[in-house]
Protein backbone atom coordinates (compact mmCIF):
# COMPACT_ATOMS: atom_id res chain seq x y z
CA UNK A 1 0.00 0.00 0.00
CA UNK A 2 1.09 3.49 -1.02
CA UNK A 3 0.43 5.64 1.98
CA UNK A 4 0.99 8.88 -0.42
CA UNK A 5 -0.96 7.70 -3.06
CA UNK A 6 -3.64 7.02 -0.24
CA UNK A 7 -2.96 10.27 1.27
CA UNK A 8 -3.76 12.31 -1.95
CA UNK A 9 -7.08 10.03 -2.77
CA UNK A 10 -8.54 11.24 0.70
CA UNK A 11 -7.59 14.57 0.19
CA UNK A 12 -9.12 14.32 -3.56
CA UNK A 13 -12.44 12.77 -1.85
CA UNK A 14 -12.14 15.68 0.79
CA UNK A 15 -12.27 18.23 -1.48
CA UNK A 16 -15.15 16.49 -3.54
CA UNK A 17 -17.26 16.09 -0.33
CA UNK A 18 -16.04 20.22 0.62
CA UNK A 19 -14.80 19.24 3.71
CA UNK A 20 -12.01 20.31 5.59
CA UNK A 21 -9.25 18.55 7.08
CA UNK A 22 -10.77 20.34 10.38
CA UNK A 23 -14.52 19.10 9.63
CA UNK A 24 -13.66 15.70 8.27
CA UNK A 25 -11.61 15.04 11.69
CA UNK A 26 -14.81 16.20 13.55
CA UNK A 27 -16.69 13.27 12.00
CA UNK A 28 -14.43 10.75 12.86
CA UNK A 29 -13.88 12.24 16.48
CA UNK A 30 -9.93 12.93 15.35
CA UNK A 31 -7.69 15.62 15.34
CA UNK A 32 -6.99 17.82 12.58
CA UNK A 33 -3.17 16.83 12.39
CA UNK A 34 -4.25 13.35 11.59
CA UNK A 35 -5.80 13.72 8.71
CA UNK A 36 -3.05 16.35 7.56
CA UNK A 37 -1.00 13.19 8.34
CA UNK A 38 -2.73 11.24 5.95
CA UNK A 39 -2.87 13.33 3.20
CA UNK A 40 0.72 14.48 3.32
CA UNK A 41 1.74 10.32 3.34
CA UNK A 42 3.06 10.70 6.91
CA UNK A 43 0.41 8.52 8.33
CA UNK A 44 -2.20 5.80 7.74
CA UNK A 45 -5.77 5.28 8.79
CA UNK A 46 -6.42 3.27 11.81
CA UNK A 47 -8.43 -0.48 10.21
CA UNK A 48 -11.06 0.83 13.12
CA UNK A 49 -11.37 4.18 11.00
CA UNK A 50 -11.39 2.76 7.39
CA UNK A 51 -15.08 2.14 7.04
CA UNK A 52 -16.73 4.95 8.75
CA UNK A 53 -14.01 7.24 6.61
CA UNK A 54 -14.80 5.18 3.66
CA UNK A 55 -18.73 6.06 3.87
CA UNK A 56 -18.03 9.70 4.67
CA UNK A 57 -16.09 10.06 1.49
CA UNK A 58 -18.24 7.93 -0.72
CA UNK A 59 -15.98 4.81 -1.91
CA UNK A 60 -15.29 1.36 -0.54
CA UNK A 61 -12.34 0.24 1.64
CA UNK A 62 -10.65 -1.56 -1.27
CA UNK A 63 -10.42 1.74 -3.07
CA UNK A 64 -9.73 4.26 -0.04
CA UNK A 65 -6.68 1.37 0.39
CA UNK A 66 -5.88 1.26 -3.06
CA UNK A 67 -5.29 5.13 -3.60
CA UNK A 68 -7.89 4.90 -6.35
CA UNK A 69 -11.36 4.49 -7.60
CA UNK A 70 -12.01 1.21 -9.35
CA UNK A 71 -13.90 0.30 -12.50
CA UNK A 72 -17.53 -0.81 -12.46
CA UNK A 73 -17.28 -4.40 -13.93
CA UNK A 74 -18.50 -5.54 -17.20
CA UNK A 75 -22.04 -6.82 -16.19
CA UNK A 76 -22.60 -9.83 -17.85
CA UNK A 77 -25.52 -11.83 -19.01
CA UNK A 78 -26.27 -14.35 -16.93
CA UNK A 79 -26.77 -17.67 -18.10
CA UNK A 80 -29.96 -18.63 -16.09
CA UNK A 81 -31.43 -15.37 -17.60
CA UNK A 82 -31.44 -16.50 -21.30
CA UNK A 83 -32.21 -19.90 -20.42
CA UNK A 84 -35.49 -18.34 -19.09
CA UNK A 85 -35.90 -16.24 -22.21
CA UNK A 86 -35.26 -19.15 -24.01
CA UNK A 87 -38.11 -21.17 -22.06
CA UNK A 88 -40.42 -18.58 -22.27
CA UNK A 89 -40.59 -18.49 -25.92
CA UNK A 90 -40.53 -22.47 -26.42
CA UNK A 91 -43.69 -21.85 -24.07
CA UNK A 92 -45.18 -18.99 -25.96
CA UNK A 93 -44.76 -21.54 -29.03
CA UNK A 94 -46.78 -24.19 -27.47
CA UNK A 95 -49.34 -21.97 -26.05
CA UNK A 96 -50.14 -20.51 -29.55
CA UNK A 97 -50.46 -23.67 -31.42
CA UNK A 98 -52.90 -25.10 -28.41
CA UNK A 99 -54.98 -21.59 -28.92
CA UNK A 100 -54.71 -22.00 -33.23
CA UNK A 101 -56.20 -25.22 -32.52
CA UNK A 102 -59.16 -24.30 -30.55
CA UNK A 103 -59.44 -21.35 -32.90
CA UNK A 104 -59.60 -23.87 -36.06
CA UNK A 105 -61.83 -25.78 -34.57
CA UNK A 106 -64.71 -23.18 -33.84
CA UNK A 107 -63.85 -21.39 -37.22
CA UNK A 108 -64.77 -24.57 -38.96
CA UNK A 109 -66.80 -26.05 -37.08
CA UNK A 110 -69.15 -23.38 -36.16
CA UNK A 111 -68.84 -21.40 -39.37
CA UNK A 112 -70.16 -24.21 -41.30
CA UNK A 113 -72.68 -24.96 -38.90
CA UNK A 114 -73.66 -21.30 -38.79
CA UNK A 115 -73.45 -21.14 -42.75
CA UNK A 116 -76.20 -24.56 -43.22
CA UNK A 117 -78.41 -23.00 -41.11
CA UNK A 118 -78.54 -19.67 -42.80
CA UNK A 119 -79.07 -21.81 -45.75
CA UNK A 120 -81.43 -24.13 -44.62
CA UNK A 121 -83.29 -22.93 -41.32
CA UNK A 122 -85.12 -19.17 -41.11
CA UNK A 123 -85.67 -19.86 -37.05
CA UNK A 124 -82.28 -19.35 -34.95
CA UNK A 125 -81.03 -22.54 -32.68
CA UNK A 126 -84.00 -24.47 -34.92
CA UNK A 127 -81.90 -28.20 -33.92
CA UNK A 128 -80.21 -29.31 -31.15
CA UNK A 129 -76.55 -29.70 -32.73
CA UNK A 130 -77.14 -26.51 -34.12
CA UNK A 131 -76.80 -25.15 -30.24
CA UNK A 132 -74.31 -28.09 -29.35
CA UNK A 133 -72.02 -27.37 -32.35
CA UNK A 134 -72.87 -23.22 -31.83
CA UNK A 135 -71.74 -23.74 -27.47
CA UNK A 136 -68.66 -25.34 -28.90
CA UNK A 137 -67.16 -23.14 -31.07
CA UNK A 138 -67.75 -20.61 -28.56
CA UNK A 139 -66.05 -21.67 -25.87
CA UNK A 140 -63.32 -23.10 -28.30
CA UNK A 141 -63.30 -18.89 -29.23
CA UNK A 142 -62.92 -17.66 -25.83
CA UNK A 143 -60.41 -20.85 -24.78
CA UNK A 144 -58.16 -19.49 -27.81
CA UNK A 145 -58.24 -16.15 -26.40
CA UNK A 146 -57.51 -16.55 -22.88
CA UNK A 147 -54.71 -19.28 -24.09
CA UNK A 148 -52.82 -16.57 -26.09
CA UNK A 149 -53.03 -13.78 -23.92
CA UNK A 150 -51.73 -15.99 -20.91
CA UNK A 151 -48.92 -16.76 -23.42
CA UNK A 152 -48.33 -13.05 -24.20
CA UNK A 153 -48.21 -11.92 -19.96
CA UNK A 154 -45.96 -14.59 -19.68
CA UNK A 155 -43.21 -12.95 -21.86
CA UNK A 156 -43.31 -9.88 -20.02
CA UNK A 157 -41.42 -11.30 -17.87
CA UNK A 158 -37.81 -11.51 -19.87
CA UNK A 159 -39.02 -9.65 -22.72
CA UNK A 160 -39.81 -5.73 -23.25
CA UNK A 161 -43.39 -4.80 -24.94
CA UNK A 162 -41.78 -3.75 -27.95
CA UNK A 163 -39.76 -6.97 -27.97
CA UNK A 164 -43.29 -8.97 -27.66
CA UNK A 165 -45.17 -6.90 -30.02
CA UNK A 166 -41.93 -7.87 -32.71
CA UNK A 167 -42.18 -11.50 -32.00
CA UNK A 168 -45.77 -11.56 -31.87
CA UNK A 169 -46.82 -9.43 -34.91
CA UNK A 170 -47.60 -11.82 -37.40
CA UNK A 171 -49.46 -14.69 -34.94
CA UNK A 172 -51.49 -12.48 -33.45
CA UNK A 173 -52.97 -11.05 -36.87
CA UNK A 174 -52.90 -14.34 -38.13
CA UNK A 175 -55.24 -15.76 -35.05
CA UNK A 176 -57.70 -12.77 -34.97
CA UNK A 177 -58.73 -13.20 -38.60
CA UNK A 178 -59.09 -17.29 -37.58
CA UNK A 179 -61.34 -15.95 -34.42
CA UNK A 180 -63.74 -13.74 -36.40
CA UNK A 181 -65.04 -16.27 -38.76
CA UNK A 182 -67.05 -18.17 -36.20
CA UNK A 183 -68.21 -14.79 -34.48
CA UNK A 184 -69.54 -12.88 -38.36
CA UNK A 185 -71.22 -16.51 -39.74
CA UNK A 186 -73.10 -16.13 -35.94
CA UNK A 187 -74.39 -12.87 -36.65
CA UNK A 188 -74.87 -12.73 -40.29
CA UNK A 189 -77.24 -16.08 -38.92
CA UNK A 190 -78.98 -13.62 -36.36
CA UNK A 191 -79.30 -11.35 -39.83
CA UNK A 192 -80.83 -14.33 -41.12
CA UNK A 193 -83.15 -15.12 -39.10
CA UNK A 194 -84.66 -11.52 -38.85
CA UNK A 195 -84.65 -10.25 -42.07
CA UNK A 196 -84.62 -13.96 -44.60
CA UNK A 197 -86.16 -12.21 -47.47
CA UNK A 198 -82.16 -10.45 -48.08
CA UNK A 199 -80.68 -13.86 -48.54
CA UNK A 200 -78.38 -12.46 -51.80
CA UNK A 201 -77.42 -9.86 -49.17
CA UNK A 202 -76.28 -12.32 -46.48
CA UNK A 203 -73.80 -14.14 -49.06
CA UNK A 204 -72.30 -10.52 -50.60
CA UNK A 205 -71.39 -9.38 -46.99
CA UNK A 206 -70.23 -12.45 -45.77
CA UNK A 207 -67.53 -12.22 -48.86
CA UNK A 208 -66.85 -9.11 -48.72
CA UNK A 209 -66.04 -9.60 -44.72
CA UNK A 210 -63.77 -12.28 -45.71
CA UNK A 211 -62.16 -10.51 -48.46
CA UNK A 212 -61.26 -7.06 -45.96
CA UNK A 213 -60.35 -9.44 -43.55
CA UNK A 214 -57.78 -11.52 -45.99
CA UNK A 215 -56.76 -8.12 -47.15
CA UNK A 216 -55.94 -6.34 -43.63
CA UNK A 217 -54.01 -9.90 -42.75
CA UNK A 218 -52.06 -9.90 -45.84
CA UNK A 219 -51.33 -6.52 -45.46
CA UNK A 220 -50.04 -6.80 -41.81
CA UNK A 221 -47.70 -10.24 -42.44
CA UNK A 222 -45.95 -8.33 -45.61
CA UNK A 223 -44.37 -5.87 -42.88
């Protein structure tokens, strides 16, 4: 240890803190010819002194001994954190193909259902696998919803929102258009059932739904 080099930190630190030898002495309950000891290299701080002078002049003991501040270190990615980021996504992954599945299902399954009926049937719910096959693809709807938004929450915890929204662009576009086929066949059925004399109307906006909504997700996965 360099007791001038030490010397010359603390008076450094002294002057940054504007204290004087006299007011820094008072703190530690010393005299003011010890500290001009110290900084002039003539003396050394007591090991009882070294921390409370440390945390008056804002550094650790390591440096006050050293004679100089040290660098912050590199901070480094730690393993266990990318593993997790890494998990998290495998999960996302599995999540969304459990929700595109429950999402298939009720826009086949009830969109056809809904789409014979408005064909054959004028009265709403007029069978009873009309209502089994409507209930399903319902809560298939809402299952594929609450699936993919747990999945999303669940990246916020290693990822930022903008970092989700990038990942996530293209699936969620891609399920929303898959959700809103069951939901439009279900009220263009309601439509239907109310006004049946437009039947030429129910089959033009019922393409042209599917056509806007083609168009906006085509749009949104060429970005």
């Amino acid at each position: 240890m360099d007791a001038k080099k030490t010397g010359a930190f603390i008076a450094s630190l002294r002057k940054e803190q504007k204290l004087t030898q006299a007011a820094l002495a008072e703190k530690l309950n010393l005299s003011n010819r010890t500290v001009s000891k110290w900084e002039t290299g003539d003396g050394y701080p007591d090991i009882t002194v070294l921390p409370k002078l440390s945390q008056i002049l804002g550094v650790s003991v390591d440096e006050l001994l050293s004679g100089e501040r040290q660098s912050s270190p590199i901070p480094e990615v730690k393993v266990t954190e990318v593993e997790n980021g890494d998990h998290l996504k495998n999960l996302f992954s599995v999540m969304y193909v459990i929700a595109l599945f429950f999402a298939l299902l009720a826009a086949v399954l009830g969109t056809l259902t809904e789409l014979y009926c408005i064909w054959a049937f004028s009265i709403l719910f007029y069978t009873h696998w009309e209502i089994i096959f409507a209930a399903m693809s319902f809560f298939a709807t809402l299952a594929a919803g609450l699936i993919y938004c747990v999945g999303l929450v669940r990246l916020e915890v290693a990822f930022s929102k903008d970092e989700i929204r990038q990942m996530t662009r293209r699936k969620t576009w891609a399920l929303s258009l898959i959700l809103t086929f069951f939901p439009v066949a279900f009220l263009i059925r309601l439509y239907r059932c109310f006004f049946w004399h437009f039947q030429v109307g129910f089959a033009v906006l019922l393409c042209l739904l599917c056509a806007l909504g083609l168009i906006i997700l085509y749009k949104k996965l060429r970005r």
